[in-house]
Protein backbone atom coordinates (compact mmCIF):
# COMPACT_ATOMS: atom_id res chain seq x y z
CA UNK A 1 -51.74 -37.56 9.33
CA UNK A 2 -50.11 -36.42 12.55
CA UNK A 3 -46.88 -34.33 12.80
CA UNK A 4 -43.55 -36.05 13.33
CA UNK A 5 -42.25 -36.27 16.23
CA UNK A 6 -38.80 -35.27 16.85
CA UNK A 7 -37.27 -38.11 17.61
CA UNK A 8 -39.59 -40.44 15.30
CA UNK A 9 -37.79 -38.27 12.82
CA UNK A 10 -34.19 -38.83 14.37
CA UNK A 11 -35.27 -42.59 14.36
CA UNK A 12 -36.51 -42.66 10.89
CA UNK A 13 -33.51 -40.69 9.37
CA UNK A 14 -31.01 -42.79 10.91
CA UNK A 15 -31.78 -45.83 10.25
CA UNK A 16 -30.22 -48.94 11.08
CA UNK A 17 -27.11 -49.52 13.65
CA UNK A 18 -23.58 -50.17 12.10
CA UNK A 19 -22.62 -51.90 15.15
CA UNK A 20 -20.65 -54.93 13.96
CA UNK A 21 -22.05 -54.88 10.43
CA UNK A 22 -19.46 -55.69 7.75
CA UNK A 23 -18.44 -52.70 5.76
CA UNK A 24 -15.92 -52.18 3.07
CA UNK A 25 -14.32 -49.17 2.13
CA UNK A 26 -12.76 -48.86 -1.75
CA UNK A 27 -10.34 -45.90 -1.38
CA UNK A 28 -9.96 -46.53 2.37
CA UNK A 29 -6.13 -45.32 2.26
CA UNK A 30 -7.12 -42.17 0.43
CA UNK A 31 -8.13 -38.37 2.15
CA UNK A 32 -11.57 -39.14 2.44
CA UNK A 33 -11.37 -42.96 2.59
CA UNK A 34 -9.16 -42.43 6.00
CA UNK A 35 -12.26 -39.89 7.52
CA UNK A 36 -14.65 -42.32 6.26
CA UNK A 37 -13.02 -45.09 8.42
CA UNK A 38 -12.82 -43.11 11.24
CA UNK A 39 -16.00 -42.31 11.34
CA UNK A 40 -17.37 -45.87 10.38
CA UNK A 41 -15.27 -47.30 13.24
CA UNK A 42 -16.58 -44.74 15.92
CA UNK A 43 -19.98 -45.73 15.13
CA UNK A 44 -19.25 -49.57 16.09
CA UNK A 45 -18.77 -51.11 12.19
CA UNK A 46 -16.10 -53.83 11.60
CA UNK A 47 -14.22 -51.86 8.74
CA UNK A 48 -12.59 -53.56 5.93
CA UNK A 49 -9.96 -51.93 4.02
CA UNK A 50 -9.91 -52.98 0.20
CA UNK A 51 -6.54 -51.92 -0.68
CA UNK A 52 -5.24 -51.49 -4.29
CA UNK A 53 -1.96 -53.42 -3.68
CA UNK A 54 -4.00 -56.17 -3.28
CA UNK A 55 -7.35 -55.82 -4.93
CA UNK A 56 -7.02 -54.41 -8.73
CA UNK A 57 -10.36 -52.97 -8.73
CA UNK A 58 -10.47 -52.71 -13.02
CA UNK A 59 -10.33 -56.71 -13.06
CA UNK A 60 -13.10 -58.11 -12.62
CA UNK A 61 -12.08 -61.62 -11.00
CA UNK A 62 -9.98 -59.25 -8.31
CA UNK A 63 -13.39 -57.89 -7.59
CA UNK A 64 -15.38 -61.17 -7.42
CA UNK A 65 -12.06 -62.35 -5.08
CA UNK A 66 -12.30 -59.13 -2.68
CA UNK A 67 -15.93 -60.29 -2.35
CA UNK A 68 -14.79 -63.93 -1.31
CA UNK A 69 -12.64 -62.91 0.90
CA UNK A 70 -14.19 -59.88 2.97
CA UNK A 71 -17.44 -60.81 2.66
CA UNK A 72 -18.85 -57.34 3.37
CA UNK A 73 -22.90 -56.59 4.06
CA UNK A 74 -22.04 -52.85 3.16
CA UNK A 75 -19.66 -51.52 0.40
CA UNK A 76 -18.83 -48.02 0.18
CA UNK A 77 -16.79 -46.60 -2.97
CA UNK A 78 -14.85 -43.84 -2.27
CA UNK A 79 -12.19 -45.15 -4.59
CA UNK A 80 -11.14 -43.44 -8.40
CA UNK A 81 -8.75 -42.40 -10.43
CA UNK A 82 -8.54 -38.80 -10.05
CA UNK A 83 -6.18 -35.71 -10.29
CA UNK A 84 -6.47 -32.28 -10.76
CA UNK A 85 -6.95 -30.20 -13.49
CA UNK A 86 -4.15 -31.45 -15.70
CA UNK A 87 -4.53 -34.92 -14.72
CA UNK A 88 -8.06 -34.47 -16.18
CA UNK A 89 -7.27 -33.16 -19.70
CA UNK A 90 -4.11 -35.85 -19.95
CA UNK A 91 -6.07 -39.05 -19.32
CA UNK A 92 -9.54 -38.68 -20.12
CA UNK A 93 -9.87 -41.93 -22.27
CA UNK A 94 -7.96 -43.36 -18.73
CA UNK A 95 -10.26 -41.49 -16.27
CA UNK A 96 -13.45 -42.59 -18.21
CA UNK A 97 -12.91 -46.39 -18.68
CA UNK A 98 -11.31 -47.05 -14.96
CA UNK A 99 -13.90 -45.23 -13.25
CA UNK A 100 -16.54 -46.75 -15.36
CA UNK A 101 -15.57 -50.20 -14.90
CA UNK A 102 -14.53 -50.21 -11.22
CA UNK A 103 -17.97 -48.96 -10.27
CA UNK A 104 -20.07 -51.12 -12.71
CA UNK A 105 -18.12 -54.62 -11.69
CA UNK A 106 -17.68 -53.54 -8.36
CA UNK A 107 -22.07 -52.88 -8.00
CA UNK A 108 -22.25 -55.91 -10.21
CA UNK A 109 -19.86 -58.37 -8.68
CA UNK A 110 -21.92 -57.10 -4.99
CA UNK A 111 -25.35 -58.11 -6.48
CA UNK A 112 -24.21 -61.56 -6.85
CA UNK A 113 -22.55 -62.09 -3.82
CA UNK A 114 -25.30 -60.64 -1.98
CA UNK A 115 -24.58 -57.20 -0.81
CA UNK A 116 -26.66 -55.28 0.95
CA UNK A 117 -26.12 -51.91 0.19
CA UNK A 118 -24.01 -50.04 -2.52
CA UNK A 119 -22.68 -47.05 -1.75
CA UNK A 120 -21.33 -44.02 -4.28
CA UNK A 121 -19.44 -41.43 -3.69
CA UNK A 122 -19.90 -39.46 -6.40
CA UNK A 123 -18.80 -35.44 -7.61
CA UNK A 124 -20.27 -32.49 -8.86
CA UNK A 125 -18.11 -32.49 -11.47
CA UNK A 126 -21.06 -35.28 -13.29
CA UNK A 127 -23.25 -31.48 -13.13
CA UNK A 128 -23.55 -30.46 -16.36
CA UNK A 129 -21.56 -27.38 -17.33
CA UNK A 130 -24.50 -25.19 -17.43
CA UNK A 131 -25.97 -25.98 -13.73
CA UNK A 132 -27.26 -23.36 -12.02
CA UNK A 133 -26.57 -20.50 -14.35
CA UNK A 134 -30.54 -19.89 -13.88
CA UNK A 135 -30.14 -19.57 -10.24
CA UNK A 136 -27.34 -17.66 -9.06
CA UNK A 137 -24.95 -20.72 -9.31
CA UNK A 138 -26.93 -23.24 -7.06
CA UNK A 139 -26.76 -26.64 -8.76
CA UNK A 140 -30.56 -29.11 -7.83
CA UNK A 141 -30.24 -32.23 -8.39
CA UNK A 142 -32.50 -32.46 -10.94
CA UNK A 143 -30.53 -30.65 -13.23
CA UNK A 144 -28.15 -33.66 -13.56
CA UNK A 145 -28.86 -34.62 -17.23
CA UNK A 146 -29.81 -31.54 -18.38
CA UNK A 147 -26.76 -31.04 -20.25
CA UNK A 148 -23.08 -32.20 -21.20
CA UNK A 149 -20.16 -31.78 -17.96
CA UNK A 150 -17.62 -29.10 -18.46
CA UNK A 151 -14.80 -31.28 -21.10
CA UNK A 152 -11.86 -30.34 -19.11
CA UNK A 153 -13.88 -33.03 -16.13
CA UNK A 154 -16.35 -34.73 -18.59
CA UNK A 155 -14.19 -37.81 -18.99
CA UNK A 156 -14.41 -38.35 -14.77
CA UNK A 157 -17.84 -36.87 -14.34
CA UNK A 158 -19.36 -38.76 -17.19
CA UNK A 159 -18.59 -42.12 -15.47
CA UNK A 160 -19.59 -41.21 -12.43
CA UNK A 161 -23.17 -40.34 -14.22
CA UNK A 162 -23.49 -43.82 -15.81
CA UNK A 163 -22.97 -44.92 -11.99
CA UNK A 164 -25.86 -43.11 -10.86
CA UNK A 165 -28.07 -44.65 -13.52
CA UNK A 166 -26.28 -48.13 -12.41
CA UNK A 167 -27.64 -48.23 -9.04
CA UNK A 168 -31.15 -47.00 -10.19
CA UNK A 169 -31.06 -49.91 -12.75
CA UNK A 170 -30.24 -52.74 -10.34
CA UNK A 171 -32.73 -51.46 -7.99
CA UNK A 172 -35.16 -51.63 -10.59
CA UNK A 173 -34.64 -55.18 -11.53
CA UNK A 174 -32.78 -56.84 -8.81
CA UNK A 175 -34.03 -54.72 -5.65
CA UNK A 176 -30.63 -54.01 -4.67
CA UNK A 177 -30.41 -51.15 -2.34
CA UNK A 178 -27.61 -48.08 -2.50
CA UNK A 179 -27.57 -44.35 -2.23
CA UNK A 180 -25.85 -41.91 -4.21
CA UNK A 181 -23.74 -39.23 -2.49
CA UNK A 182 -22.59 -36.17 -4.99
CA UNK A 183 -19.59 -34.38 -3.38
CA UNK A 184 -18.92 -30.79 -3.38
CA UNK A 185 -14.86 -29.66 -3.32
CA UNK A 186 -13.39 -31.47 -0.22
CA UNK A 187 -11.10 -30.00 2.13
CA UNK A 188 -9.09 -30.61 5.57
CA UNK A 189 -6.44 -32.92 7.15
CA UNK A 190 -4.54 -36.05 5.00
CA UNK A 191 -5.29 -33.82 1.58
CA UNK A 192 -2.85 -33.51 -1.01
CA UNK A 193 -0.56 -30.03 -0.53
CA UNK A 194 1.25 -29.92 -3.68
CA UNK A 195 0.66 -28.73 -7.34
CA UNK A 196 -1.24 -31.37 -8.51
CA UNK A 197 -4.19 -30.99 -5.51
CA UNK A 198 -7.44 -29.05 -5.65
CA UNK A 199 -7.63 -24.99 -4.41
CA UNK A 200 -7.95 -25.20 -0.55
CA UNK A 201 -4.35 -27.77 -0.27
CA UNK A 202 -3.02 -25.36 -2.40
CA UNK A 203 -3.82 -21.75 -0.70
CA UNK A 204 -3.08 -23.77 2.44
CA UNK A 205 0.67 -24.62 1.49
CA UNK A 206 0.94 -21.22 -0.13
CA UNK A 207 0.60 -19.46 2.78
CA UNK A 208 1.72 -21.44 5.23
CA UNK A 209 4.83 -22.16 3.42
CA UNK A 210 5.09 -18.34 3.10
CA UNK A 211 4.96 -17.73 6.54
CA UNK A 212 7.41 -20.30 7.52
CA UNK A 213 9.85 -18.95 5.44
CA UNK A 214 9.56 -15.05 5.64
CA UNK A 215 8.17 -15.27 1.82
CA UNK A 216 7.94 -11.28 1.40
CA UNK A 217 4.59 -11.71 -0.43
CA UNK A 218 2.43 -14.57 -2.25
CA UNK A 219 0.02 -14.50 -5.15
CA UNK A 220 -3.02 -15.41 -5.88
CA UNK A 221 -5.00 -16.32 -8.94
CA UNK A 222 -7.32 -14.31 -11.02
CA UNK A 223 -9.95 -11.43 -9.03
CA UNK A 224 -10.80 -13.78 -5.94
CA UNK A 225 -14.69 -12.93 -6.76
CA UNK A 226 -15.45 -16.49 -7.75
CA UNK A 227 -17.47 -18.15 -5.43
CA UNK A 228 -17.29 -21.92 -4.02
CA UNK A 229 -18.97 -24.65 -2.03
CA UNK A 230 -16.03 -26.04 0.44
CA UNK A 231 -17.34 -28.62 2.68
CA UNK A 232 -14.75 -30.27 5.27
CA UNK A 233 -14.25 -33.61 4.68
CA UNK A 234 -15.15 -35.06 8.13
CA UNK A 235 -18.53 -33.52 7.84
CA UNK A 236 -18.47 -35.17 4.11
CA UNK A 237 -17.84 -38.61 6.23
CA UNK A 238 -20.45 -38.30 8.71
CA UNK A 239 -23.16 -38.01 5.90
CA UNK A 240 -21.55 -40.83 3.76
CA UNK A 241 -22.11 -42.96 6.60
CA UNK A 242 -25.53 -41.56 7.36
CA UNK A 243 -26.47 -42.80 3.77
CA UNK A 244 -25.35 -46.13 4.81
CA UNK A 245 -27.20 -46.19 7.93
CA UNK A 246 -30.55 -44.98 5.89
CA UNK A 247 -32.90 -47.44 5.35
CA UNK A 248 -36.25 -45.43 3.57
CA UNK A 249 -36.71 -45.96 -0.05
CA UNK A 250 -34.72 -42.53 -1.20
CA UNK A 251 -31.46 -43.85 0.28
CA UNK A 252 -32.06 -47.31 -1.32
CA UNK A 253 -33.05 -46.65 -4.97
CA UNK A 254 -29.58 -44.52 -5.62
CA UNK A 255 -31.60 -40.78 -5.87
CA UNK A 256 -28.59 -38.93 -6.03
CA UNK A 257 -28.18 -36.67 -2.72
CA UNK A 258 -25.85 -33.00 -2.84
CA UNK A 259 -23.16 -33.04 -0.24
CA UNK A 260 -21.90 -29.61 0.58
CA UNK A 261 -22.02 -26.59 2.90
CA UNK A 262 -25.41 -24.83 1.90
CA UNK A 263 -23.27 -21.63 1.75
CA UNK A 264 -20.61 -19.91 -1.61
CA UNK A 265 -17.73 -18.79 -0.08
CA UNK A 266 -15.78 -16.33 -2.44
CA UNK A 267 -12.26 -17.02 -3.03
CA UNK A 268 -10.56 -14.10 -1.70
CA UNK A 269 -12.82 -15.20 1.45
CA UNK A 270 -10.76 -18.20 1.55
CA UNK A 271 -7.28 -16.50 0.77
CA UNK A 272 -7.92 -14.18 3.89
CA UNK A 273 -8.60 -16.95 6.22
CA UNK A 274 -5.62 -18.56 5.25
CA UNK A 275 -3.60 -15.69 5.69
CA UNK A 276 -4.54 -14.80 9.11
CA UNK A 277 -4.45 -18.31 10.51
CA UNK A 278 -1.30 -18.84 9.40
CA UNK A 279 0.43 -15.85 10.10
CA UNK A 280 1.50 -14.42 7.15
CA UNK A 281 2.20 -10.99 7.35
CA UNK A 282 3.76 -9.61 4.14
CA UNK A 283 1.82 -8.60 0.33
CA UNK A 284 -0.70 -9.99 -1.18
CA UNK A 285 -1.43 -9.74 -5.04
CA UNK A 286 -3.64 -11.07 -7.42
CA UNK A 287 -3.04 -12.08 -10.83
CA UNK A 288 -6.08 -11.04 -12.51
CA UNK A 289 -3.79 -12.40 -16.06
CA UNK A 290 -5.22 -15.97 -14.48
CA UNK A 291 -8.81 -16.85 -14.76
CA UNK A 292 -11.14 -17.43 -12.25
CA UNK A 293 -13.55 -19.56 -13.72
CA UNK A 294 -16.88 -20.18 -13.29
CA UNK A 295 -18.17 -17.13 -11.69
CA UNK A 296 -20.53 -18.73 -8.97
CA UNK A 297 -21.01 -22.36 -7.79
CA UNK A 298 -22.53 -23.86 -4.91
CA UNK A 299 -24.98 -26.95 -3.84
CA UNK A 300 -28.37 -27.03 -3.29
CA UNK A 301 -28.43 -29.29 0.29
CA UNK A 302 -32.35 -29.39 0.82
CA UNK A 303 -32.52 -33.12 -0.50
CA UNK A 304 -29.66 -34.04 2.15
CA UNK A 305 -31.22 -32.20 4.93
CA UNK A 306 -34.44 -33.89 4.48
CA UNK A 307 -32.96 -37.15 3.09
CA UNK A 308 -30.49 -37.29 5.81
CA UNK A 309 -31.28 -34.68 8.38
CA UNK A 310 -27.49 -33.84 7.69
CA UNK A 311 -26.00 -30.17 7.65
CA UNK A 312 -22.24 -29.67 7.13
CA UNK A 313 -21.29 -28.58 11.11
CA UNK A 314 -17.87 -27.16 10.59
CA UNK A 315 -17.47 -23.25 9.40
CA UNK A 316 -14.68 -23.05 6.48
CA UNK A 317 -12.83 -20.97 9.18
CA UNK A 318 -12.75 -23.93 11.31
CA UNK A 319 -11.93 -26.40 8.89
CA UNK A 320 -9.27 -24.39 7.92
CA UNK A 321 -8.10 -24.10 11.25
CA UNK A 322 -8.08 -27.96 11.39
CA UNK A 323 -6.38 -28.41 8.04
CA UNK A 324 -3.44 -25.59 9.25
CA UNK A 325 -2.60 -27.17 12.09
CA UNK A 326 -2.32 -30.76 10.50
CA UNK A 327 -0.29 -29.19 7.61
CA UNK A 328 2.39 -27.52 10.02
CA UNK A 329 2.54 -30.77 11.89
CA UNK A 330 3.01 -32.89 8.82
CA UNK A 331 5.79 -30.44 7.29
CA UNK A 332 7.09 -30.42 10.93
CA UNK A 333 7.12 -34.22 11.40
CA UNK A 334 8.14 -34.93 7.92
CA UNK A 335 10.43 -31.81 6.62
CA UNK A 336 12.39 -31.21 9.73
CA UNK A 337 15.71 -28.47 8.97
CA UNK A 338 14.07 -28.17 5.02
CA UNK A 339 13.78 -24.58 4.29
């Protein structure tokens, strides 16, 4: 069989044109759902927003109703219910059931009014706990079901899992076509800076916030040593939509696809970024009381390079930059005269 060309390849891996094809975005109000529209709309789609105030996604005639009404060829679900940490371990019974029913009537509800294609946004928080232990921290794909997800994230994870197994099912017996897109930690502009968000808001606002107001020093958590997979969500958005564009059989039968930056960062990596874009200039200390969890952590992206020809574009320094500058225009814009 001959080589493939290079742009047989570029042909093959993109797929089919979103110009003027119906798609719907669950979540589309949300930090990634407002990327994802972005990038949907640059590429020529007619977006349509399914918005919570008037679509309860957890009852099921809502869901047959958004169907009725937008009547989209292409649904993407970037929508969940979601938190941090502590939102995790205080609603898991919550976290489990919506996210489990949303997807399932949402992918079931499609089939019968003729969707095309499904698409999941899924986490790596479905990995089981023990994922890449063998290997240095690099979670495969494969490794999925070999185990049970960490039980501070199981209850969120877990449903996300049964959604994988969804999409495979209904392509089995229906032929209805989706891809599966497992997210690594998210990061950049329209993210949540408060307590309640993920690591990179967090350092962001810390030292920012610091800098802003002469904070003589800030302080981190635990030794820094624990290392990450950050991937900036507008590089997240441009492979979501690649997935959607895809038209060979991987990106149809819901094989579940790793979405991340191909590189661990450590966590002191990130800290010192932070500091030096924004300025901060006085102490740093760690408080090695505070754990840092799982010691190493990253994605294997080989499926998504060849799957998708995608690699994340942006360096976390970048990103960061990017996320900085939003944040001081936001607090700027929003906080004006508030210490």
């Amino acid at each position: 069989m001959a080589a493939e060309g290079g742009e047989a390849k570029r042909r093959r891996l993109e797929g089919g044109d979103l110009q003027g094809r119906r798609v719907a975005v669950t979540g589309a109000q949300g930090f990634l759902g407002k990327h994802l529209v972005a990038e949907l709309e640059a590429q020529g789609a007619k977006v349509l927003l399914v918005k919570h105030s008037e679509y309860d996604l957890i009852e099921q005639s809502q869901v047959r109703n958004m169907y009725v009404d937008l009547k989209p060829e292409i649904l993407i679900h970037a929508a969940g219910a979601v938190g941090g940490l502590g939102a995790n371990v205080a609603n898991p019974g919550r976290f489990l059931y919506e996210n489990t029913m949303m997807g399932l009537m949402l992918l079931e509800e499609g089939r019968k009014a003729d969707l095309q294609k499904f698409v999941l946004v899924s986490t790596v928080c479905a990995y089981p706990e023990s994922a890449g232990k063998e290997e240095g921290g690099l979670m495969r794909e494969e490794a999925m079901w070999d185990g049970f997800p960490n039980p501070s994230i199981s209850s969120y994870g877990l449903a996300k899992r049964l959604l994988h197994e969804a999409l495979r099912m209904h392509r089995k017996q229906y032929g209805m076509a989706s891809s599966t897109l497992v997210l690594t930690n998210l990061y950049g502009p329209h993210d949540h800076f408060n307590e309640a968000g993920h690591m990179v808001p967090m350092v962001v606002a810390r030292y920012c916030d610091a800098a802003r107001t002469g904070q003589t020093s800030v302080t981190n958590w635990g030794t820094g040593r624990a290392i990450r997979d950050w991937v900036y969500v507008g590089d997240a958005a441009r492979a979501i939509v690649l997935a959607a564009k895809g038209q060979t059989e991987p990106l149809c039968d819901g094989t579940p696809i790793n979405i991340g930056s191909g590189t661990g960062n450590t966590v002191r990596e990130l800290c010192e970024v932070c500091q030096k874009l924004s300025g901060f200039s006085g102490e740093v200390l760690w408080d090695e009381s505070k754990p840092d969890g799982i010691a190493r952590r990253y994605c294997d992206v080989a499926r998504a390079q060849e799957l998708l020809g995608f690699s994340a574009e942006v360096s976390l320094e970048e990103g960061l930059r990017r996320t900085i500058d939003w944040y001081r225009d936001y607090i700027a814009t929003n906080f004006a005269g508030t210490p």
